[in-house]
N, C-alpha and C. Protein backbone atom coordinates (compact mmCIF):
# COMPACT_ATOMS: atom_id res chain seq x y z
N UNK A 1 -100.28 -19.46 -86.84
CA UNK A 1 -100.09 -20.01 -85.53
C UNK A 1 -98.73 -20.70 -85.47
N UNK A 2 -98.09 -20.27 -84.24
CA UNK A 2 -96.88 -21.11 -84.14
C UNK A 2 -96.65 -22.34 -83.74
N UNK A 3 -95.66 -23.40 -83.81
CA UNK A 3 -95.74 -24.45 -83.54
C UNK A 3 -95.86 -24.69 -82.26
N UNK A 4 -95.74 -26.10 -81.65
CA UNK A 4 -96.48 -26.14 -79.87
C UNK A 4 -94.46 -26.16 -79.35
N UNK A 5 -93.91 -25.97 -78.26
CA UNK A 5 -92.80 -26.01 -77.63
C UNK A 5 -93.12 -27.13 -76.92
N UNK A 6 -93.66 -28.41 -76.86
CA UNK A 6 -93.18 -29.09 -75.55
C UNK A 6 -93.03 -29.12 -74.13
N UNK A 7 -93.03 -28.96 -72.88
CA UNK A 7 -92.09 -28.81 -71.74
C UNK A 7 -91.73 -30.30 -71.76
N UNK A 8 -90.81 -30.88 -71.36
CA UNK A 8 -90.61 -32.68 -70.63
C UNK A 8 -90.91 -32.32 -69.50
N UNK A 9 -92.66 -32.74 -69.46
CA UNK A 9 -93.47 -33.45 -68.17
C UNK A 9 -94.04 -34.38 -68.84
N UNK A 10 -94.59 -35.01 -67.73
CA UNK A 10 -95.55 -36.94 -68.38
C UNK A 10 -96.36 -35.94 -67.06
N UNK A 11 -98.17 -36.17 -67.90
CA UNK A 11 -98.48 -36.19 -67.03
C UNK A 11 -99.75 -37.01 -67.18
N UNK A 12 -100.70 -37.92 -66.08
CA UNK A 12 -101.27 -38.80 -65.82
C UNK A 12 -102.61 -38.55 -65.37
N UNK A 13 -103.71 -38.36 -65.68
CA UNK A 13 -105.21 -38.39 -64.96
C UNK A 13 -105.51 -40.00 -64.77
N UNK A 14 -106.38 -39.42 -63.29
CA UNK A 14 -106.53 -40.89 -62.70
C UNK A 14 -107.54 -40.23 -61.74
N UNK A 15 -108.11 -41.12 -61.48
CA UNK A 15 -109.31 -41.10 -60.65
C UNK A 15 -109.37 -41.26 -59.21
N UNK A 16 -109.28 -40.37 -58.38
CA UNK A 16 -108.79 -40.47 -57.06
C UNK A 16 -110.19 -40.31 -56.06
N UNK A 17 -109.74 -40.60 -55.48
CA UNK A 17 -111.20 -40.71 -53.95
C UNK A 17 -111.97 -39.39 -54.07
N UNK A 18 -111.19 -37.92 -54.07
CA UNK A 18 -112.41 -37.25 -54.17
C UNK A 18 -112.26 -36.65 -55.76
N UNK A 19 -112.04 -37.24 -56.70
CA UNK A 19 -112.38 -37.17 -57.56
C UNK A 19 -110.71 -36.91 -58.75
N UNK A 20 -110.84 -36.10 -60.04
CA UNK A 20 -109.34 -36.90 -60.72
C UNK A 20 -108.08 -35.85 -60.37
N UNK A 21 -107.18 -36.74 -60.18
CA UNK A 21 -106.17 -36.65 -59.65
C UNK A 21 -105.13 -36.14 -61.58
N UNK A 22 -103.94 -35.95 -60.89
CA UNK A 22 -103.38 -35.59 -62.35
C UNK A 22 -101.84 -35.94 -61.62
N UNK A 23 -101.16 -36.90 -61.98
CA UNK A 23 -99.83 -37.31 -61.70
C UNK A 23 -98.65 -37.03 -62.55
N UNK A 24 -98.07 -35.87 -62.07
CA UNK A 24 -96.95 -34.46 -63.05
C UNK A 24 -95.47 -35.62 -62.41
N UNK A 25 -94.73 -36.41 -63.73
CA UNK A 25 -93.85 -36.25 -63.41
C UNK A 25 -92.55 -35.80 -64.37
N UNK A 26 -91.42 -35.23 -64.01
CA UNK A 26 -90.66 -34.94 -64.64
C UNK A 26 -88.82 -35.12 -64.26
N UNK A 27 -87.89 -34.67 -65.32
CA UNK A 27 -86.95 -35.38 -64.32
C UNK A 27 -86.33 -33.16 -64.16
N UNK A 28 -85.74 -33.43 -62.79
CA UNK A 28 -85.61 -31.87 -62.67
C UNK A 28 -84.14 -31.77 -63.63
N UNK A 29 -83.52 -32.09 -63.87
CA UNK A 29 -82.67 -31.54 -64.76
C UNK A 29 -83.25 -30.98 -65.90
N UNK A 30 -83.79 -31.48 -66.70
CA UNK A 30 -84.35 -30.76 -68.07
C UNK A 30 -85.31 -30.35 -67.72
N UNK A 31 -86.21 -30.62 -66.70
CA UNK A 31 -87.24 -29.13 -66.39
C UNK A 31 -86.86 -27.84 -66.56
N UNK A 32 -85.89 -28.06 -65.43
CA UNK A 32 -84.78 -26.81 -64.89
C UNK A 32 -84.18 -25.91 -66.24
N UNK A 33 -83.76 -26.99 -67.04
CA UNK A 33 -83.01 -26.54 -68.47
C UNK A 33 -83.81 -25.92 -69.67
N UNK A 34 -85.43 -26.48 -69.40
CA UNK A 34 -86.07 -26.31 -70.49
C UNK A 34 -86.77 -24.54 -69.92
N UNK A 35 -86.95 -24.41 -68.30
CA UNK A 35 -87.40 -22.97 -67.90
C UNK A 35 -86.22 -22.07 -68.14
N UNK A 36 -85.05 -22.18 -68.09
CA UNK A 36 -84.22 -21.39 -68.20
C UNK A 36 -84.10 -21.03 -69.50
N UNK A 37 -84.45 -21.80 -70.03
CA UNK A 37 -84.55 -21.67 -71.54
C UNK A 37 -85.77 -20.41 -72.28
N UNK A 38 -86.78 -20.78 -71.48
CA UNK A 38 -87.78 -20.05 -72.39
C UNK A 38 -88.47 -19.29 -71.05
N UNK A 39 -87.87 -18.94 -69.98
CA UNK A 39 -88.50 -18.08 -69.22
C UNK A 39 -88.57 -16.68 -69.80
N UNK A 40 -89.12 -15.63 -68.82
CA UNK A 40 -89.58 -14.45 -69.59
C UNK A 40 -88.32 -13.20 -69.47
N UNK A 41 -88.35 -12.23 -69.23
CA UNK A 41 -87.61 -11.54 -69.04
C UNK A 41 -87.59 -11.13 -67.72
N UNK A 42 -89.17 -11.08 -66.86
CA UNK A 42 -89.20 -11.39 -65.38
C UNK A 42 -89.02 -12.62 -64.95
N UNK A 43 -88.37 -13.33 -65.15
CA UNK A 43 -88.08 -14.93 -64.56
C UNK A 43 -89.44 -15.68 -64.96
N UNK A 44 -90.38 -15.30 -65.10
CA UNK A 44 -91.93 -16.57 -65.47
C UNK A 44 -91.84 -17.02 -66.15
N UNK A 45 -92.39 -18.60 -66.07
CA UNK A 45 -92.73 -19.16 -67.58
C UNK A 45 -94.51 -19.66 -67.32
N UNK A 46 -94.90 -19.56 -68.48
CA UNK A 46 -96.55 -19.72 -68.42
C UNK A 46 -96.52 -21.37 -69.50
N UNK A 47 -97.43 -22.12 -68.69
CA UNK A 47 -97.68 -23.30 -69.33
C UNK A 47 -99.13 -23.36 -69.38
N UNK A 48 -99.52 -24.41 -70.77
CA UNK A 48 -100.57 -24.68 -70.80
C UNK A 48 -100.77 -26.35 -70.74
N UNK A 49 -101.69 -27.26 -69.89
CA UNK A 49 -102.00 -28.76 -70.16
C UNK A 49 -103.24 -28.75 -70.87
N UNK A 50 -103.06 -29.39 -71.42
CA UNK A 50 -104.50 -29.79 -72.46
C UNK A 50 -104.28 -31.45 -72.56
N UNK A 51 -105.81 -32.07 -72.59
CA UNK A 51 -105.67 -33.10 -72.72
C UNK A 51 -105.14 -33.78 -74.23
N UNK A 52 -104.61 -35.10 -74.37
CA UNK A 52 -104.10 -35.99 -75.22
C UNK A 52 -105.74 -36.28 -75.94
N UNK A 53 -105.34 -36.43 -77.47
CA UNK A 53 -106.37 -37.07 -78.38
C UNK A 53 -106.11 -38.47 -77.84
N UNK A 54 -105.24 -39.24 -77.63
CA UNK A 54 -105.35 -40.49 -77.11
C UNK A 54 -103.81 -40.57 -76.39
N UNK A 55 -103.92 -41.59 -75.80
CA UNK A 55 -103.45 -41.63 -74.40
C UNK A 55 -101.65 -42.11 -75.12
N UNK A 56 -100.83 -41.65 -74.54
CA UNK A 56 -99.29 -42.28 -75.18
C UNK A 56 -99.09 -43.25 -74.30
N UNK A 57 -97.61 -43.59 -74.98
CA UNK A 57 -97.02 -45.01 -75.01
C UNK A 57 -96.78 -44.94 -73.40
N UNK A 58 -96.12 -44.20 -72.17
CA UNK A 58 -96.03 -44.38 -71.03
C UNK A 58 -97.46 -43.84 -70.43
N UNK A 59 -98.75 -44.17 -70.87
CA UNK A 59 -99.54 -43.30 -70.32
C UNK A 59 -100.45 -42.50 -70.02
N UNK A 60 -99.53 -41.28 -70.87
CA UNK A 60 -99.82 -40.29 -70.68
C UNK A 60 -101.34 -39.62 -71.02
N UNK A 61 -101.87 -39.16 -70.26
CA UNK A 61 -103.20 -38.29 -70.83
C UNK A 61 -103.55 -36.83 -70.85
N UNK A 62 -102.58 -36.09 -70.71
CA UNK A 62 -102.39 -34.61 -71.09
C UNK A 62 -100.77 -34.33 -71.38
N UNK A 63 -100.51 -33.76 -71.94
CA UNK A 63 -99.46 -33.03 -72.41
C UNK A 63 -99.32 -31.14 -71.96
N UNK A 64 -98.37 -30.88 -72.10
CA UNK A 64 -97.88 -29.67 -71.03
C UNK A 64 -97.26 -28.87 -72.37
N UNK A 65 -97.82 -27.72 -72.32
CA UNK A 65 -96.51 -26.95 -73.31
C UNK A 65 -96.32 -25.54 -73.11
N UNK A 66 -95.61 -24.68 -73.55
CA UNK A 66 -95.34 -23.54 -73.32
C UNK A 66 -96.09 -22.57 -73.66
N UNK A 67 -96.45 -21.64 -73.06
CA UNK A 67 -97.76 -20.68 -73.59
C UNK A 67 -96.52 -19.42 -73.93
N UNK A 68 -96.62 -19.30 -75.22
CA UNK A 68 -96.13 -18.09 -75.92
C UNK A 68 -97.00 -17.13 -76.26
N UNK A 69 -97.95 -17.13 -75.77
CA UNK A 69 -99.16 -15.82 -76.20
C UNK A 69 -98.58 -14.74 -75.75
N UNK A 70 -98.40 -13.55 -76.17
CA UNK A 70 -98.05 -12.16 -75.91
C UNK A 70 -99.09 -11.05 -76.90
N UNK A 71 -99.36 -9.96 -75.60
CA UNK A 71 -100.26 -8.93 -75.69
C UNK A 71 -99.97 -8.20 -77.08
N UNK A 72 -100.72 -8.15 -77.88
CA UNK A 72 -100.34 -7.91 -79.10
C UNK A 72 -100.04 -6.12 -78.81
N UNK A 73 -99.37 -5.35 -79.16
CA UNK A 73 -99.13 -3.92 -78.38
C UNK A 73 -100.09 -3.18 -79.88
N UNK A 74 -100.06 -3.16 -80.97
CA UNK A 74 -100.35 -2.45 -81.84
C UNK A 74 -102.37 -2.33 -81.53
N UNK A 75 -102.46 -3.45 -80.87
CA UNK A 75 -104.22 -3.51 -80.49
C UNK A 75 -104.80 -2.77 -79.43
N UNK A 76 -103.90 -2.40 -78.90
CA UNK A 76 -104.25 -1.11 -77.42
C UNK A 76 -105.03 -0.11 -78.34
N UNK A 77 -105.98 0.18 -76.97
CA UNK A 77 -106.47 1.52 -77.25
C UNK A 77 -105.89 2.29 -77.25
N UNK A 78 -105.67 3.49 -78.06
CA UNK A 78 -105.11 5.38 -77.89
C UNK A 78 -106.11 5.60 -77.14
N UNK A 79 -105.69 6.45 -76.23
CA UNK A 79 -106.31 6.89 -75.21
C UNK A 79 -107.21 8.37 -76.22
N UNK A 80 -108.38 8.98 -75.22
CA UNK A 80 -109.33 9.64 -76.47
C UNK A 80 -109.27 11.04 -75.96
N UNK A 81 -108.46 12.07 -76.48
CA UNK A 81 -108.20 13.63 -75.77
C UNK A 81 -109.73 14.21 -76.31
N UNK A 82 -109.65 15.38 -75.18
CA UNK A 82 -111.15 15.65 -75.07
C UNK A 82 -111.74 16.33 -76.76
N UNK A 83 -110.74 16.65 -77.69
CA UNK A 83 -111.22 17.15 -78.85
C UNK A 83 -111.88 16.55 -79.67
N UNK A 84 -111.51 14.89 -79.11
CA UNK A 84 -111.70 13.50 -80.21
C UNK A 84 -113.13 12.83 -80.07
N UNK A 85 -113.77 13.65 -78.64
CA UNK A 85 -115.05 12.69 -78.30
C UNK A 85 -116.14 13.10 -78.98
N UNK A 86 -116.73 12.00 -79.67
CA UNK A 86 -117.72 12.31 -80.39
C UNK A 86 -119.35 13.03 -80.02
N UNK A 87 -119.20 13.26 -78.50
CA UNK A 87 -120.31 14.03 -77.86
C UNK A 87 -119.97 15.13 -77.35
């Protein structure tokens, strides 16, 4: 398994009137710097939040990081020509 990437967001659960709220903040310069960075080859970047084992020093109660999962290609099915079917 690879290591986690980070994004710089703080982000905040809190308990709001109809129920929890999640307060994303970040500063847009290094947002900006950190997507350009690890976007895809179609412009996307995929993130994952998961909550904090305990809460940090400004806060924080989930953390944000980069989802590097990619479709493993060697695990596809071969498609099955009619000589190959076992019925």
């Amino acid at each position: 398994m690879s290591d986690k990437i980070y994004a710089p967001i703080n982000v905040k659960a809190r308990d709001g009137r109809f129920g929890q709220e999640f307060r994303i903040s970040f500063r847009a310069d290094k947002l900006l710097a950190f997507i350009e960075q690890h976007k895809t080859e179609s412009g996307f970047i995929n993130l994952v939040m998961t909550q904090r084992r305990e809460v940090g020093k400004f806060k924080e109660t989930h953390s944000v990081t980069l989802d590097t999962w990619e479709p493993n290609q060697s695990r596809r099915a071969e498609p099955v020509s009619g000589d190959d079917v076992p019925w």
